[in-house]
N, C-alpha and C. Protein backbone atom coordinates (compact mmCIF):
# COMPACT_ATOMS: atom_id res chain seq x y z
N UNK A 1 1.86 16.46 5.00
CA UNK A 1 1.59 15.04 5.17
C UNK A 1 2.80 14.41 5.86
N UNK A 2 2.44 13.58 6.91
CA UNK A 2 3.24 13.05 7.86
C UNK A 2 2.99 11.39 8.18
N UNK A 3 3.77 11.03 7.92
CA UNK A 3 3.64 9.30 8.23
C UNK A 3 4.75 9.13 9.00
N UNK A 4 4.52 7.66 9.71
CA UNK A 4 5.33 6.99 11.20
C UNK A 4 6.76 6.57 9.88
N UNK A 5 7.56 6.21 10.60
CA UNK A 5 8.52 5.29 9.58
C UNK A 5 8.31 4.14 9.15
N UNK A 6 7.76 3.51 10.03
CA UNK A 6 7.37 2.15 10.03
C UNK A 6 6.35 2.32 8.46
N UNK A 7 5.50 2.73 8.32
CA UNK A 7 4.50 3.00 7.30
C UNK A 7 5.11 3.38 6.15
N UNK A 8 6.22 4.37 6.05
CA UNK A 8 6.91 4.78 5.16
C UNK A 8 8.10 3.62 4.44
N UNK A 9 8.39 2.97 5.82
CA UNK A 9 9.85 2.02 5.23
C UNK A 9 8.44 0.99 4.12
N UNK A 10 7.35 0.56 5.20
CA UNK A 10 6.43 -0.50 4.36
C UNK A 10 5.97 0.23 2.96
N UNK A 11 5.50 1.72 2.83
CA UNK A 11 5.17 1.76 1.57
C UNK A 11 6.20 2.24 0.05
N UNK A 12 7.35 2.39 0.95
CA UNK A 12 8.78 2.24 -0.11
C UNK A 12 9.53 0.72 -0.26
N UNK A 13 9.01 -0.24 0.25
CA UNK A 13 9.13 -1.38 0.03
C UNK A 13 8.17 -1.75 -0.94
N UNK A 14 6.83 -1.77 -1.02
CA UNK A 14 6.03 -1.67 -1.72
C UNK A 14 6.03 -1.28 -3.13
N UNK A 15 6.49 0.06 -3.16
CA UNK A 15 7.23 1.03 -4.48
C UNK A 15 7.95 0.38 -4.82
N UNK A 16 9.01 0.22 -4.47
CA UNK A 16 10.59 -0.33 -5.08
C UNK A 16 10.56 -1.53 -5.25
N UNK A 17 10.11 -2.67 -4.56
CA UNK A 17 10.26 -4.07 -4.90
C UNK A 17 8.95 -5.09 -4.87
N UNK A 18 8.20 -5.50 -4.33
CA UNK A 18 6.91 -5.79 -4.11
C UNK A 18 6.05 -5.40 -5.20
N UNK A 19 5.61 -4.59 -5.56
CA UNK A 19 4.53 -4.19 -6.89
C UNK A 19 5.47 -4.72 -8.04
N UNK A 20 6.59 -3.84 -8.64
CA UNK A 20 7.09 -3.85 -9.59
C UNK A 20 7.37 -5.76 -9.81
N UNK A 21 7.73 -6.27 -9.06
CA UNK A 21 8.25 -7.91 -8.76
C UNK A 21 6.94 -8.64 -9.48
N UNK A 22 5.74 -8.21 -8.61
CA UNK A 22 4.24 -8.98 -8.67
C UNK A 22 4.08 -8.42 -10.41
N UNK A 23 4.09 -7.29 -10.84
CA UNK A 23 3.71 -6.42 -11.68
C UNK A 23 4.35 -7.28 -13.48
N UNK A 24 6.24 -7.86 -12.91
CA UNK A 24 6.47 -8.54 -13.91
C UNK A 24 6.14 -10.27 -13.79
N UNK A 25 6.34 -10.69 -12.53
CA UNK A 25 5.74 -11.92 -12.45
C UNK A 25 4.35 -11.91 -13.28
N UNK A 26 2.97 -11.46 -13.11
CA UNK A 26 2.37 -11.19 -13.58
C UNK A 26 1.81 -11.44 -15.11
N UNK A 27 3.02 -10.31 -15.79
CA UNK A 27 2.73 -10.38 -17.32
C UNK A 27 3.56 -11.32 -17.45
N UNK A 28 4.57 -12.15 -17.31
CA UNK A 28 5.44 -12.89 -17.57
C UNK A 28 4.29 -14.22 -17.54
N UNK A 29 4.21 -14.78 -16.43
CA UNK A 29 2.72 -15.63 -16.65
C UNK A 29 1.97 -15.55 -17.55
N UNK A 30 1.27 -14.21 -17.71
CA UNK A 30 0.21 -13.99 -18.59
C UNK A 30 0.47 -14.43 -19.95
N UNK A 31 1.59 -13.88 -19.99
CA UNK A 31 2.60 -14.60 -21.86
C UNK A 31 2.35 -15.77 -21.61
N UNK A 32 3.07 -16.95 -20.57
CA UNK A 32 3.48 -18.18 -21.04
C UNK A 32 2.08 -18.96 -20.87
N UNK A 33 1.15 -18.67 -20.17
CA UNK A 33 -0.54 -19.11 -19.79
C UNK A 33 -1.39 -18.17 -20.55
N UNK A 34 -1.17 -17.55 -20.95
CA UNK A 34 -2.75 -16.90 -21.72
C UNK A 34 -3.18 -16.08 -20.54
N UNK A 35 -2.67 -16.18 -19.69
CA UNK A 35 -3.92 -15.17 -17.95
C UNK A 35 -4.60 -13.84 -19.05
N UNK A 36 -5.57 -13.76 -18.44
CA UNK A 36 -6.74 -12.44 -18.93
C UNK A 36 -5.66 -11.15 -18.76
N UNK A 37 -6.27 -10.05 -19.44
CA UNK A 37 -5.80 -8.48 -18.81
C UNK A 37 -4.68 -8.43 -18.03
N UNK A 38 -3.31 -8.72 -19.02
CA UNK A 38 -2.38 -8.60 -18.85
C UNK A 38 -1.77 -7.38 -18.57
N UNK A 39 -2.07 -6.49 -20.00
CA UNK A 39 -1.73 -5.11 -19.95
C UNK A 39 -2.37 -4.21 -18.94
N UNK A 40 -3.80 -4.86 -18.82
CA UNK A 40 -4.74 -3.54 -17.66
C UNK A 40 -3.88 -3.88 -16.65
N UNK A 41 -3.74 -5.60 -15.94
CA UNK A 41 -3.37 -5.65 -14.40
C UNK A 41 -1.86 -4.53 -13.95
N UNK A 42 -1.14 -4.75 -15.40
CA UNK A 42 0.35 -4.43 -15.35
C UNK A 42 0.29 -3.11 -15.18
N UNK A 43 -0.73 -2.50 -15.99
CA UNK A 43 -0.70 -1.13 -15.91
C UNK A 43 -1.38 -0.16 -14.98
N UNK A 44 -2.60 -1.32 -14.28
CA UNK A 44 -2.99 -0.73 -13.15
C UNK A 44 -2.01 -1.15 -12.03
N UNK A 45 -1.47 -1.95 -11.85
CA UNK A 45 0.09 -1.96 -10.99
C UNK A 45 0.59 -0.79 -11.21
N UNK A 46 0.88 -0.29 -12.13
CA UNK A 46 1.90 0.91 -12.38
C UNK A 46 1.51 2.03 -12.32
N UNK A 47 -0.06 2.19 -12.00
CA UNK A 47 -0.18 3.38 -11.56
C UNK A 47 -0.66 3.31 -10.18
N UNK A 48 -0.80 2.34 -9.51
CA UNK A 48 -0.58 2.69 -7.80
C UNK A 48 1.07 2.62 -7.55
N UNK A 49 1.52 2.11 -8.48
CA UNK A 49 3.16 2.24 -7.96
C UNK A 49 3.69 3.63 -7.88
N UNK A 50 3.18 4.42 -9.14
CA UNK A 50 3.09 5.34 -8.95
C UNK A 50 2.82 6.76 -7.99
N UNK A 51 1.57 6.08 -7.57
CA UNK A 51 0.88 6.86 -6.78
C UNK A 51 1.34 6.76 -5.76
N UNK A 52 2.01 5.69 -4.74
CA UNK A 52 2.73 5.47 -4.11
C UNK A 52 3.84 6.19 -3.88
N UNK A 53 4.96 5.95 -4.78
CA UNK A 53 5.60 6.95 -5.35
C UNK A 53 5.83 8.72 -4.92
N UNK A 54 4.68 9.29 -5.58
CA UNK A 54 4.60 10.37 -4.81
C UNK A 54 4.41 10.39 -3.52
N UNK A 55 3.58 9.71 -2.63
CA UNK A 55 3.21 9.96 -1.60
C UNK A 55 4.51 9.99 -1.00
N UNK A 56 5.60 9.26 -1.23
CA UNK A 56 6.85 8.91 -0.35
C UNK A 56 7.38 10.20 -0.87
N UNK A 57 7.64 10.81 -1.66
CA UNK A 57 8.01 12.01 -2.07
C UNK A 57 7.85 12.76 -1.34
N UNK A 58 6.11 13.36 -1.24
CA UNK A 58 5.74 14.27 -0.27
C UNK A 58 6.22 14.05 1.19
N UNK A 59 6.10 13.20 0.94
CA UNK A 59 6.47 13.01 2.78
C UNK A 59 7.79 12.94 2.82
N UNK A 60 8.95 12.70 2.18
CA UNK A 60 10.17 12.82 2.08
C UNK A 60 10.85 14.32 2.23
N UNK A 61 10.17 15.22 1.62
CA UNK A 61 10.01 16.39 1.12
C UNK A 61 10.04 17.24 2.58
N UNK A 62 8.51 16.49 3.15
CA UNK A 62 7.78 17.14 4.43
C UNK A 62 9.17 17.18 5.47
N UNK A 63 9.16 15.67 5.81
CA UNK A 63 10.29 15.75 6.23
C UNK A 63 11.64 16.74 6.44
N UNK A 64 12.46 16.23 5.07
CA UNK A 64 13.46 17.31 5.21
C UNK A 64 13.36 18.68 5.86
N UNK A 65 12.55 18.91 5.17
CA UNK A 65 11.87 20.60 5.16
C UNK A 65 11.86 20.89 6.56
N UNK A 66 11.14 20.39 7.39
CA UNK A 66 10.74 20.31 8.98
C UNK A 66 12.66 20.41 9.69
N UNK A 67 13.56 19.34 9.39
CA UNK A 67 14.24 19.43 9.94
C UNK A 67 15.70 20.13 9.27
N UNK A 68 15.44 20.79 8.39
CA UNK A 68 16.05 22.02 8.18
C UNK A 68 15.76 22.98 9.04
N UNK A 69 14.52 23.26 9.33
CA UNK A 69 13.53 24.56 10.26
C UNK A 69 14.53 24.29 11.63
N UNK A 70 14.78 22.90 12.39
CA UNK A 70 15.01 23.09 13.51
C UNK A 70 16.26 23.27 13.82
């Protein structure tokens, strides 16, 4: 698996600051307002953060690997 950088810098931005940010904004609201499905939204945040996550892995991985070879 191979992604542009551009795609990669956007979905490790995503990972690292963006989800996790929205993820506590979120439940933090949800406490001080009552908002619905606090725990599901937070926790379905946390598992595309996740999932995310790996993908930058693999492709981190891919990477290296490739330019060790050359």
């Amino acid at each position: 698996m191979k992604m542009s950088d551009k795609v990669y810098t956007i979905l490790k931005y995503l990972c690292q600051v963006f989800l996790p940010a929205l993820a506590s904004l979120y439940f933090g609201l949800a406490q001080i307002w009552n908002l619905p499905y606090a725990e599901q939204i937070v926790g379905s945040i946390a598992c595309i953060t996740t999932f995310i996550g790996v993908l930058i892995g693999i492709s981190s991985y891919n990477y290296y690997k490739e330019s060790k070879n050359v």
